[in-house]
Protein backbone atom coordinates (compact mmCIF):
# COMPACT_ATOMS: atom_id res chain seq x y z
CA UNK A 1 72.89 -11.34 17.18
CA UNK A 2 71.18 -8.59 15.53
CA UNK A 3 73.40 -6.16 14.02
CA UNK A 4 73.29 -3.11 16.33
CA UNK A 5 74.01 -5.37 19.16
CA UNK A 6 77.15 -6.39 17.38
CA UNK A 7 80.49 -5.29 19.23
CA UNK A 8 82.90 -4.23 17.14
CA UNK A 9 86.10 -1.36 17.92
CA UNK A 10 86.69 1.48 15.29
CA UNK A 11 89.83 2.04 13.65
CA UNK A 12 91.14 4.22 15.42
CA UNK A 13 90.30 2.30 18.96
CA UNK A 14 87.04 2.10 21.41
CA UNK A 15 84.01 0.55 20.32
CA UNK A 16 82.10 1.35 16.95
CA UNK A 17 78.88 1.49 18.39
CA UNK A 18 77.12 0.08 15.62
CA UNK A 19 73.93 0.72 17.87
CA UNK A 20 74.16 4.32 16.88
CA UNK A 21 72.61 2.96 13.37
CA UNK A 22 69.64 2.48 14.53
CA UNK A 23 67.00 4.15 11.98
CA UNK A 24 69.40 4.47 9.65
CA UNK A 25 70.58 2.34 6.48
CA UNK A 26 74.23 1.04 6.50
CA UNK A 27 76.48 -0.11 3.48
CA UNK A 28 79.00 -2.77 5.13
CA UNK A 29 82.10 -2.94 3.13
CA UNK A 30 85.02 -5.19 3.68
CA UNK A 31 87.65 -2.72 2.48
CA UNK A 32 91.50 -3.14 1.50
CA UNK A 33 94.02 -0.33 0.77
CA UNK A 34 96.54 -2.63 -1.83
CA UNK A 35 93.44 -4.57 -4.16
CA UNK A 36 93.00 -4.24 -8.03
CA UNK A 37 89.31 -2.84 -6.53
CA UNK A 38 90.45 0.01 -3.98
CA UNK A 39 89.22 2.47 -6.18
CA UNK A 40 85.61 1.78 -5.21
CA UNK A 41 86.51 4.23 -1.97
CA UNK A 42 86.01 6.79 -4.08
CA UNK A 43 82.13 5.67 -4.94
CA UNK A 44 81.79 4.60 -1.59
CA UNK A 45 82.50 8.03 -0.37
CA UNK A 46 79.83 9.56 -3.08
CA UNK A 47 77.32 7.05 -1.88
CA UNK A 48 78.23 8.20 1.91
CA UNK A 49 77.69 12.12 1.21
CA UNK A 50 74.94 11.46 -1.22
CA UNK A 51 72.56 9.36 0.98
CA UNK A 52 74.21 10.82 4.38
CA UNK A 53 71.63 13.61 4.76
CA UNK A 54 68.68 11.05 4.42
CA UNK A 55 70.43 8.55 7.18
CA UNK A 56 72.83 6.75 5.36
CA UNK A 57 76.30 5.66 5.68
CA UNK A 58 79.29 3.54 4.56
CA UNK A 59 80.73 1.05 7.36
CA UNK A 60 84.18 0.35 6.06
CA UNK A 61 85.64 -3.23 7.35
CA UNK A 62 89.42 -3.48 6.63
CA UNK A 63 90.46 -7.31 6.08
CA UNK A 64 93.65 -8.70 5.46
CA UNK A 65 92.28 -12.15 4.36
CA UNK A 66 92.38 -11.94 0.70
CA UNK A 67 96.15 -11.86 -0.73
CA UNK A 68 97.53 -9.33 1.93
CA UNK A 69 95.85 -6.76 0.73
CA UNK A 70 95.31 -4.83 4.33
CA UNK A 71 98.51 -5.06 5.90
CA UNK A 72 99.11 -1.20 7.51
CA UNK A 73 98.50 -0.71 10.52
CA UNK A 74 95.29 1.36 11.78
CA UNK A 75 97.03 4.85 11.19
CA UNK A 76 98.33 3.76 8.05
CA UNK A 77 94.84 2.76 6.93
CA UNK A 78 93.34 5.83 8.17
CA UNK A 79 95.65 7.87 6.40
CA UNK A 80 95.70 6.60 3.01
CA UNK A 81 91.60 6.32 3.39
CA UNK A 82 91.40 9.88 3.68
CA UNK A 83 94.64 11.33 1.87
CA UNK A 84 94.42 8.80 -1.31
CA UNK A 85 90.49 8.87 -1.23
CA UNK A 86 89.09 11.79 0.79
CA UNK A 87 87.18 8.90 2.99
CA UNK A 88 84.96 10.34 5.80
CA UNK A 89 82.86 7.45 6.45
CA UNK A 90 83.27 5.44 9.59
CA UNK A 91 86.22 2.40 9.52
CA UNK A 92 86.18 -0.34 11.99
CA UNK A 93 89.18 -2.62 12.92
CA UNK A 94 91.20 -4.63 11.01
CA UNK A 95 88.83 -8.04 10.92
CA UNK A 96 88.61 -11.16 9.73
CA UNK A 97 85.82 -11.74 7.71
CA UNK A 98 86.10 -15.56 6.95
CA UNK A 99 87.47 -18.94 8.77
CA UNK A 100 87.45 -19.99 12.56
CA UNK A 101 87.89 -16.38 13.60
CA UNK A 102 85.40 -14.46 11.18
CA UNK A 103 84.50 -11.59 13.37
CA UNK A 104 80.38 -11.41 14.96
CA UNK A 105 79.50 -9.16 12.48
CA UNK A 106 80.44 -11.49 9.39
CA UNK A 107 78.57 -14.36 11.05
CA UNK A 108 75.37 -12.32 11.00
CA UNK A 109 75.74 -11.07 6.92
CA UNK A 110 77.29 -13.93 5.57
CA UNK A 111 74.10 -15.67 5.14
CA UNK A 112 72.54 -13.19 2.97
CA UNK A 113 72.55 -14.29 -0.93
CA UNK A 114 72.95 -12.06 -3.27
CA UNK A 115 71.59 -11.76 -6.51
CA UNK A 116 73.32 -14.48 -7.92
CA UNK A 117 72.46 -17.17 -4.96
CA UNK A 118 76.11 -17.03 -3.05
CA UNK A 119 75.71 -16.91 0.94
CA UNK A 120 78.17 -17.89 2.84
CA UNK A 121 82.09 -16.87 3.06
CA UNK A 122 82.99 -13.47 1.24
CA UNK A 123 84.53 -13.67 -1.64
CA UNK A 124 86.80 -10.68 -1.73
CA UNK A 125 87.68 -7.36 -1.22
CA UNK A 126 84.79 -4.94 -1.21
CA UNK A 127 81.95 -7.38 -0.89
CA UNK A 128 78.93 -5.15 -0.11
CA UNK A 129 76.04 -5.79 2.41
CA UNK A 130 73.34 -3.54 3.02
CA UNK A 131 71.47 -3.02 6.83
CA UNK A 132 67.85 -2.00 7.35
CA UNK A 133 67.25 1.06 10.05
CA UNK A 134 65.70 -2.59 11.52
CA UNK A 135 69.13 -4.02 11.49
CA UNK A 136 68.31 -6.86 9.11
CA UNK A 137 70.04 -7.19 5.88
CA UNK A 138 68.29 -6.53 2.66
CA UNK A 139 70.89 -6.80 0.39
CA UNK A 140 74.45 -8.50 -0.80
CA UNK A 141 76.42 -7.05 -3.76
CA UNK A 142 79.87 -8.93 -4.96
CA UNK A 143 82.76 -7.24 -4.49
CA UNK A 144 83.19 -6.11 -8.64
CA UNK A 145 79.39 -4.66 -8.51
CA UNK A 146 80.75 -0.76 -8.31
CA UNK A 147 79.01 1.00 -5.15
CA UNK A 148 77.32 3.31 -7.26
CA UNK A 149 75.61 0.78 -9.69
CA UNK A 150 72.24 0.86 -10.68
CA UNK A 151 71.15 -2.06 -8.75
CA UNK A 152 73.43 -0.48 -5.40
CA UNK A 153 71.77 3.19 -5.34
CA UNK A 154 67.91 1.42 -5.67
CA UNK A 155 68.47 -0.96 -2.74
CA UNK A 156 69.91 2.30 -0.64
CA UNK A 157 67.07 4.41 -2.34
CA UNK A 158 64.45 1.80 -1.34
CA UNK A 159 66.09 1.24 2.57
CA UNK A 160 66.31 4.69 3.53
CA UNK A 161 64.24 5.34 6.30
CA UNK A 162 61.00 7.21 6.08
């Protein structure tokens, strides 16, 4: 299922609408509030108002499958996104992004490789995947390659549409 075709709720309830990507490039982040790696919010957000003008944005994927590390609720996720962090970029649901109920979404990106060769299940917290204005994937980053690395910004640079 290509990716703006993919039904997924936001966090705060209704659907995402990932359709209303279309034309524009999309980092898709699985996030978590309580990991040794939260503080890549903080780039995320950069990357979000940097790129946002040029039709860009952060998709922010809570999960809960990786040591706990999600376990508010939606308004408690919400909240520390944008008290702790300042986050305006778009959040999703609280999703699984691995096993026998790995969400739609995940089934489409999780056979991407990055740059070291690993498809398949994420790994962690704040595994990155980046969408085309097409909707295809062009890129994976593991979850310790910060948002605003060298090889992050010229994927986003090169994916921005025209």
């Amino acid at each position: 299922m290509p990716f703006h075709d993919v039904e997924i709720n936001a966090l705060g309830g209704g659907p995402a609408n990932l359709a209303q990507y279309r034309g524009k490039a999309v980092l898709v982040v699985n996030v978590a509030s309580k990991c040794g790696l939260t503080p890549q919010y903080a780039a995320l957000e950069k990357l979000h108002e940097r790129y946002a003008a040029r039709g860009f944005t952060v998709l922010g994927v809570p999960c809960n499958q990786f040591a706990g590390q999600e376990p508010g609720s939606a308004e408690e996720i919400a909240t520390f996104c944008s008290t702790t962090y300042g986050v305006t970029f778009p959040l999703t649901e609280k999703t699984d992004v691995n096993g026998a109920q790995r969400h739609a979404l995940y089934a489409e990106l999780v056979g991407t490789a990055d740059a070291e060769g690993h498809s398949g299940d994420i790994r962690w917290n704040f595994e990155k995947f980046l969408i085309a204005p097409d909707g295809t994937v062009t890129a994976r980053f593991g979850p310790r390659t910060e948002p605003d690395a060298p090889e992050v910004t010229t994927a986003i640079e090169a994916t921005l549409p025209a």
